[in-house]
C-alpha atoms as a PDB file:
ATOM      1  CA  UNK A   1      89.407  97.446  97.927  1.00  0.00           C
ATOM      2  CA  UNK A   2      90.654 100.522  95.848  1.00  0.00           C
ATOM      3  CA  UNK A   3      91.507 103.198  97.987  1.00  0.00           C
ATOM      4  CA  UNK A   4      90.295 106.802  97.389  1.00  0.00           C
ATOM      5  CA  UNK A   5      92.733 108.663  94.806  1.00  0.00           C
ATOM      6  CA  UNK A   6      93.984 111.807  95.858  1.00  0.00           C
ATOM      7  CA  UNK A   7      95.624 114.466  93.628  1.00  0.00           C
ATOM      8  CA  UNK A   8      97.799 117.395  94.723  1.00  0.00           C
ATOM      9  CA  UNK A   9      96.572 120.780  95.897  1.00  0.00           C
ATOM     10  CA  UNK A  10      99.479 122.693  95.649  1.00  0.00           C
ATOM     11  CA  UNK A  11      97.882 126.427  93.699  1.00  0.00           C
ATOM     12  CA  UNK A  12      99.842 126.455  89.748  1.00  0.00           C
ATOM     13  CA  UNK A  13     100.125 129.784  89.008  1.00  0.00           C
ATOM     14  CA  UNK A  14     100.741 130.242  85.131  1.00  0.00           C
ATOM     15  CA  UNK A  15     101.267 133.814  83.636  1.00  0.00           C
ATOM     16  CA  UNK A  16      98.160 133.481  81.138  1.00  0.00           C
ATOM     17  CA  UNK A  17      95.824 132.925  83.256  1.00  0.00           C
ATOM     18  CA  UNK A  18      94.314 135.505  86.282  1.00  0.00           C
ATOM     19  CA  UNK A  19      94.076 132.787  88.883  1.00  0.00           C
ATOM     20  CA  UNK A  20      95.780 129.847  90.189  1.00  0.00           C
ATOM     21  CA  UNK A  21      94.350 126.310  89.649  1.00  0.00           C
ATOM     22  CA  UNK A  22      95.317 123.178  91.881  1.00  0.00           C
ATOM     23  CA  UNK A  23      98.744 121.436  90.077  1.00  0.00           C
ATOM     24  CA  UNK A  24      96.448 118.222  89.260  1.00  0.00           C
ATOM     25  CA  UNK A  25      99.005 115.037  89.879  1.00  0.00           C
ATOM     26  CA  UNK A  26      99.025 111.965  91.438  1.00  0.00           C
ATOM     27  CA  UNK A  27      99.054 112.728  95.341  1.00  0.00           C
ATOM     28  CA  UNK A  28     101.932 110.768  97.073  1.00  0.00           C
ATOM     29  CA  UNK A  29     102.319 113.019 100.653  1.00  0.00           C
ATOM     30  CA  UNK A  30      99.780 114.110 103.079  1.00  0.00           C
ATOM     31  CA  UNK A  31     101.175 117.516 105.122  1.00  0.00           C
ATOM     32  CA  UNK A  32      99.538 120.018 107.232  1.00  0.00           C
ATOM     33  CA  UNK A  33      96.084 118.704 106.333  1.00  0.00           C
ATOM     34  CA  UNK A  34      96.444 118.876 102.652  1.00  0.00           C
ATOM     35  CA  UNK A  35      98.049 116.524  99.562  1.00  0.00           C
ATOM     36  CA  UNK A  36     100.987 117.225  97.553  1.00  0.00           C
ATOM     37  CA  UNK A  37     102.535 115.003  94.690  1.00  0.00           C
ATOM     38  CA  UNK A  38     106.302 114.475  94.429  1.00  0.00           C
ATOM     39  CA  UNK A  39     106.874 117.751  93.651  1.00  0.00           C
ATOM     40  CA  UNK A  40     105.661 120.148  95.524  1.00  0.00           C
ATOM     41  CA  UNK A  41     105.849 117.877  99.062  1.00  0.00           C
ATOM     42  CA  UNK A  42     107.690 120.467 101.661  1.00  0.00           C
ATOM     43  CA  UNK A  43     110.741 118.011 101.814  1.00  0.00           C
ATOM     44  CA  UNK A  44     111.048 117.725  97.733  1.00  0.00           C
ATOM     45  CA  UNK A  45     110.809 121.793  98.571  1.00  0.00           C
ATOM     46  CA  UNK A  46     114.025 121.879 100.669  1.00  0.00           C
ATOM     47  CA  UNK A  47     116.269 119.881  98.866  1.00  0.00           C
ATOM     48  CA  UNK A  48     115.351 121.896  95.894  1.00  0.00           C
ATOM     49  CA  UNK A  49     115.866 124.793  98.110  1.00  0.00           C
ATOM     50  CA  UNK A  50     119.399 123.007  99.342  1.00  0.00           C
ATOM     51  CA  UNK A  51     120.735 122.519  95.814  1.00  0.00           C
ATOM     52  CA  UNK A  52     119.943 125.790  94.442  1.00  0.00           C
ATOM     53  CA  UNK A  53     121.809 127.571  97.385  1.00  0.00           C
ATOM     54  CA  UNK A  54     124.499 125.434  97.241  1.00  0.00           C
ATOM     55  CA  UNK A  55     124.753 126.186  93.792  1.00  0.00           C
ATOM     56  CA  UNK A  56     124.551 129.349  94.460  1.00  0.00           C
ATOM     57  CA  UNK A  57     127.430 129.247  96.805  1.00  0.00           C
ATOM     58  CA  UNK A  58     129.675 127.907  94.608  1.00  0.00           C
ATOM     59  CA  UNK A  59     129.300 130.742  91.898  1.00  0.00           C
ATOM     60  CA  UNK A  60     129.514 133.277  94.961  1.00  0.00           C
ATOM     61  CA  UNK A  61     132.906 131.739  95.753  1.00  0.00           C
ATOM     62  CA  UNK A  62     134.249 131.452  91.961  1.00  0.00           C
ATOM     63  CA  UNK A  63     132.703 134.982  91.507  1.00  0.00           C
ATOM     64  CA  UNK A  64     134.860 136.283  94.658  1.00  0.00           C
ATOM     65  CA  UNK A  65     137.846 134.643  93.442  1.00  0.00           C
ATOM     66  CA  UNK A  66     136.882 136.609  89.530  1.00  0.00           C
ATOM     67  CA  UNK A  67     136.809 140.254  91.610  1.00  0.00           C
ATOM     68  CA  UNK A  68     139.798 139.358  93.492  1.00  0.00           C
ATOM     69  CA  UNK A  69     142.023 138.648  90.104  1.00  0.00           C
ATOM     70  CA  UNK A  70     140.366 141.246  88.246  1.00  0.00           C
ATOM     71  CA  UNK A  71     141.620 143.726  91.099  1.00  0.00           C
ATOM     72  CA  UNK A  72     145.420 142.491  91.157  1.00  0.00           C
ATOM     73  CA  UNK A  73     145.263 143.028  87.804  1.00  0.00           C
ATOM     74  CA  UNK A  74     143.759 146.252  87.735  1.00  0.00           C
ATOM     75  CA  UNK A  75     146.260 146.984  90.858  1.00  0.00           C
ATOM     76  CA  UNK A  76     149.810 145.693  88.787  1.00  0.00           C
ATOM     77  CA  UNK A  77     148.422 147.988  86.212  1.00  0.00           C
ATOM     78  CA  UNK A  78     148.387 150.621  88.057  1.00  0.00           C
ATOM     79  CA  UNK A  79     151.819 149.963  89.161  1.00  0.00           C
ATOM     80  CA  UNK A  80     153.193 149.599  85.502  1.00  0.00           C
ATOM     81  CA  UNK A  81     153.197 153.072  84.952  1.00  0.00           C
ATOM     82  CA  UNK A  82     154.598 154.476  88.209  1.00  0.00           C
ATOM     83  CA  UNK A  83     156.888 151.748  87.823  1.00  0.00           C
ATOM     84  CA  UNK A  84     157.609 152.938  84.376  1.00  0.00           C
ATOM     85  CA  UNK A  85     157.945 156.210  85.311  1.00  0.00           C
ATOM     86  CA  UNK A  86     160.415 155.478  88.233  1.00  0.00           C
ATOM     87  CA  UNK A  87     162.898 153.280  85.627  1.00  0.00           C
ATOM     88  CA  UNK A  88     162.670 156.464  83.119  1.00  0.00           C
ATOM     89  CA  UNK A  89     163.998 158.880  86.050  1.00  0.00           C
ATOM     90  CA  UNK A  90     166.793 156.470  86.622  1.00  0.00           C
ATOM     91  CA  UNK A  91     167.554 155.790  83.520  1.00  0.00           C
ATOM     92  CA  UNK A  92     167.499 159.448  82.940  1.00  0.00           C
ATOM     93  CA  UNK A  93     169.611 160.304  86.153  1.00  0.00           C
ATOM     94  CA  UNK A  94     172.327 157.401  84.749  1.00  0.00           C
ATOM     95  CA  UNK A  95     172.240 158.596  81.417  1.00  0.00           C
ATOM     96  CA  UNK A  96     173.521 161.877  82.498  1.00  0.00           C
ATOM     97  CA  UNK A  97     175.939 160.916  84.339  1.00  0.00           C
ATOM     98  CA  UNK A  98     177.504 158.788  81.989  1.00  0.00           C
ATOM     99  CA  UNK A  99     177.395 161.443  79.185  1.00  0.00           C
ATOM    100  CA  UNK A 100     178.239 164.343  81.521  1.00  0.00           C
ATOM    101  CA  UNK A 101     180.599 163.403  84.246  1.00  0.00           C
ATOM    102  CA  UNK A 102     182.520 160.605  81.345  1.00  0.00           C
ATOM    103  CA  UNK A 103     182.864 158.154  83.981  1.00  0.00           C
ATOM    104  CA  UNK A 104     180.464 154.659  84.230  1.00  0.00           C
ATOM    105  CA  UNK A 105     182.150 151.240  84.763  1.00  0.00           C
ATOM    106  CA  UNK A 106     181.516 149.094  81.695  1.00  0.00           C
ATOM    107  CA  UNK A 107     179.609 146.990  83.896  1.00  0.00           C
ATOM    108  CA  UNK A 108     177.393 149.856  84.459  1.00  0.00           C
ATOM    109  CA  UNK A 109     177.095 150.693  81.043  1.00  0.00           C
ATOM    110  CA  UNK A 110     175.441 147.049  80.371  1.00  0.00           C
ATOM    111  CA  UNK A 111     173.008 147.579  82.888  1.00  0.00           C
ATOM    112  CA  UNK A 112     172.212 150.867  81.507  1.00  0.00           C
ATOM    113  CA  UNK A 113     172.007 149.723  77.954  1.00  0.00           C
ATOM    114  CA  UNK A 114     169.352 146.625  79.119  1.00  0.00           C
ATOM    115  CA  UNK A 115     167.547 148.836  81.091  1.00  0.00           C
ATOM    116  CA  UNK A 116     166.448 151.706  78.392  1.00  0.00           C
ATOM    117  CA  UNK A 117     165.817 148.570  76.340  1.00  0.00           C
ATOM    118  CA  UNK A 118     163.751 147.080  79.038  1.00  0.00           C
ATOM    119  CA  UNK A 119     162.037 150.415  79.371  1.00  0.00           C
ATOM    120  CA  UNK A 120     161.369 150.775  75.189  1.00  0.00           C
ATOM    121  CA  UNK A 121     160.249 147.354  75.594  1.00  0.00           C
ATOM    122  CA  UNK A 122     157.518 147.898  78.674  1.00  0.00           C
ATOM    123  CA  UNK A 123     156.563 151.312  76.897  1.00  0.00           C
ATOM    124  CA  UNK A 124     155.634 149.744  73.979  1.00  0.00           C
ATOM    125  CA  UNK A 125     154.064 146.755  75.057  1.00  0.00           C
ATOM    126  CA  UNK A 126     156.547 143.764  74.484  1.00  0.00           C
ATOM    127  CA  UNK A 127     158.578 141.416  76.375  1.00  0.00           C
ATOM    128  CA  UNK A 128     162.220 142.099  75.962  1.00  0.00           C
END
C-alpha cells in the first residue's frame, strides 16, 4: 500500500563540481511532467521571485529618496557661496556708505553690524 517515492529533479548546480546533479529531496509537486520538492516547485519560485522584487523596490524607493537629499544638499551648497558672496557685496556697498557719505540711521547701523557678523560667522563655518 506504499506508494512509489519520488524525489525532485530540479539540476543543483554547485561551483566545484563540472556538472549539475538532480537536488535529491523529498518530491511534494508534480509540474510539466517532472517532480520538484518544496523548493524548487514553480509557485515556491514566484513568491521567491515576488519577495525579492518587492524587496528590491523598497531599496529603489529609499535609494531615490538618498539621491534626492544628497542633491538638495549638494544644491544649498552651491548656493552658500553665491549667497555668501552676494551678502559680502552688500555689506561692502553699506559699509561704504556709512564710512564715506557719514550718514546711516542707527537702525541701519544694527543691521549692518549683525550682518558682517552673520557673514564672519557663515565664512567660517558657525552658527551666529
Amino acid at each position: 500500500m506504499s506508494e512509489e517515492k519520488h524525489y525532485c529533479e530540479e539540476p543543483i548546480w554547485e561551483s566545484n563540481w563540472p556538472r549539475a546533479h538532480p537536488c535529491g529531496k523529498t518530491a511534494k509537486h508534480f509540474e510539466n511532467g517532472r517532480w520538484f520538492c518544496g523548493i524548487h516547485c514553480e509557485e515556491a519560485k514566484l513568491r521567491r521571485s515576488e519577495k525579492s522584487q518587492a524587496r528590491i523596490a523598497a531599496s529603489r524607493v529609499q535609494w531615490d529618496k538618498d539621491r534626492a537629499a544628497a542633491a538638495e544638499t549638494q544644491r544649498r551648497a552651491d548656493m552658500f557661496d553665491q549667497l555668501v558672496e552676494a551678502i559680502e557685496e552688500v555689506v561692502r556697498l553699506a559699509r561704504w556708505e556709512v564710512d564715506n557719505l557719514g550718514y546711516a540711521e542707527d537702525r541701519n547701523k544694527v543691521i549692518l553690524t549683525k550682518a558682517e557678523s552673520a557673514l564672519k560667522a557663515a565664512k567660517e563655518g558657525v552658527k551666529p
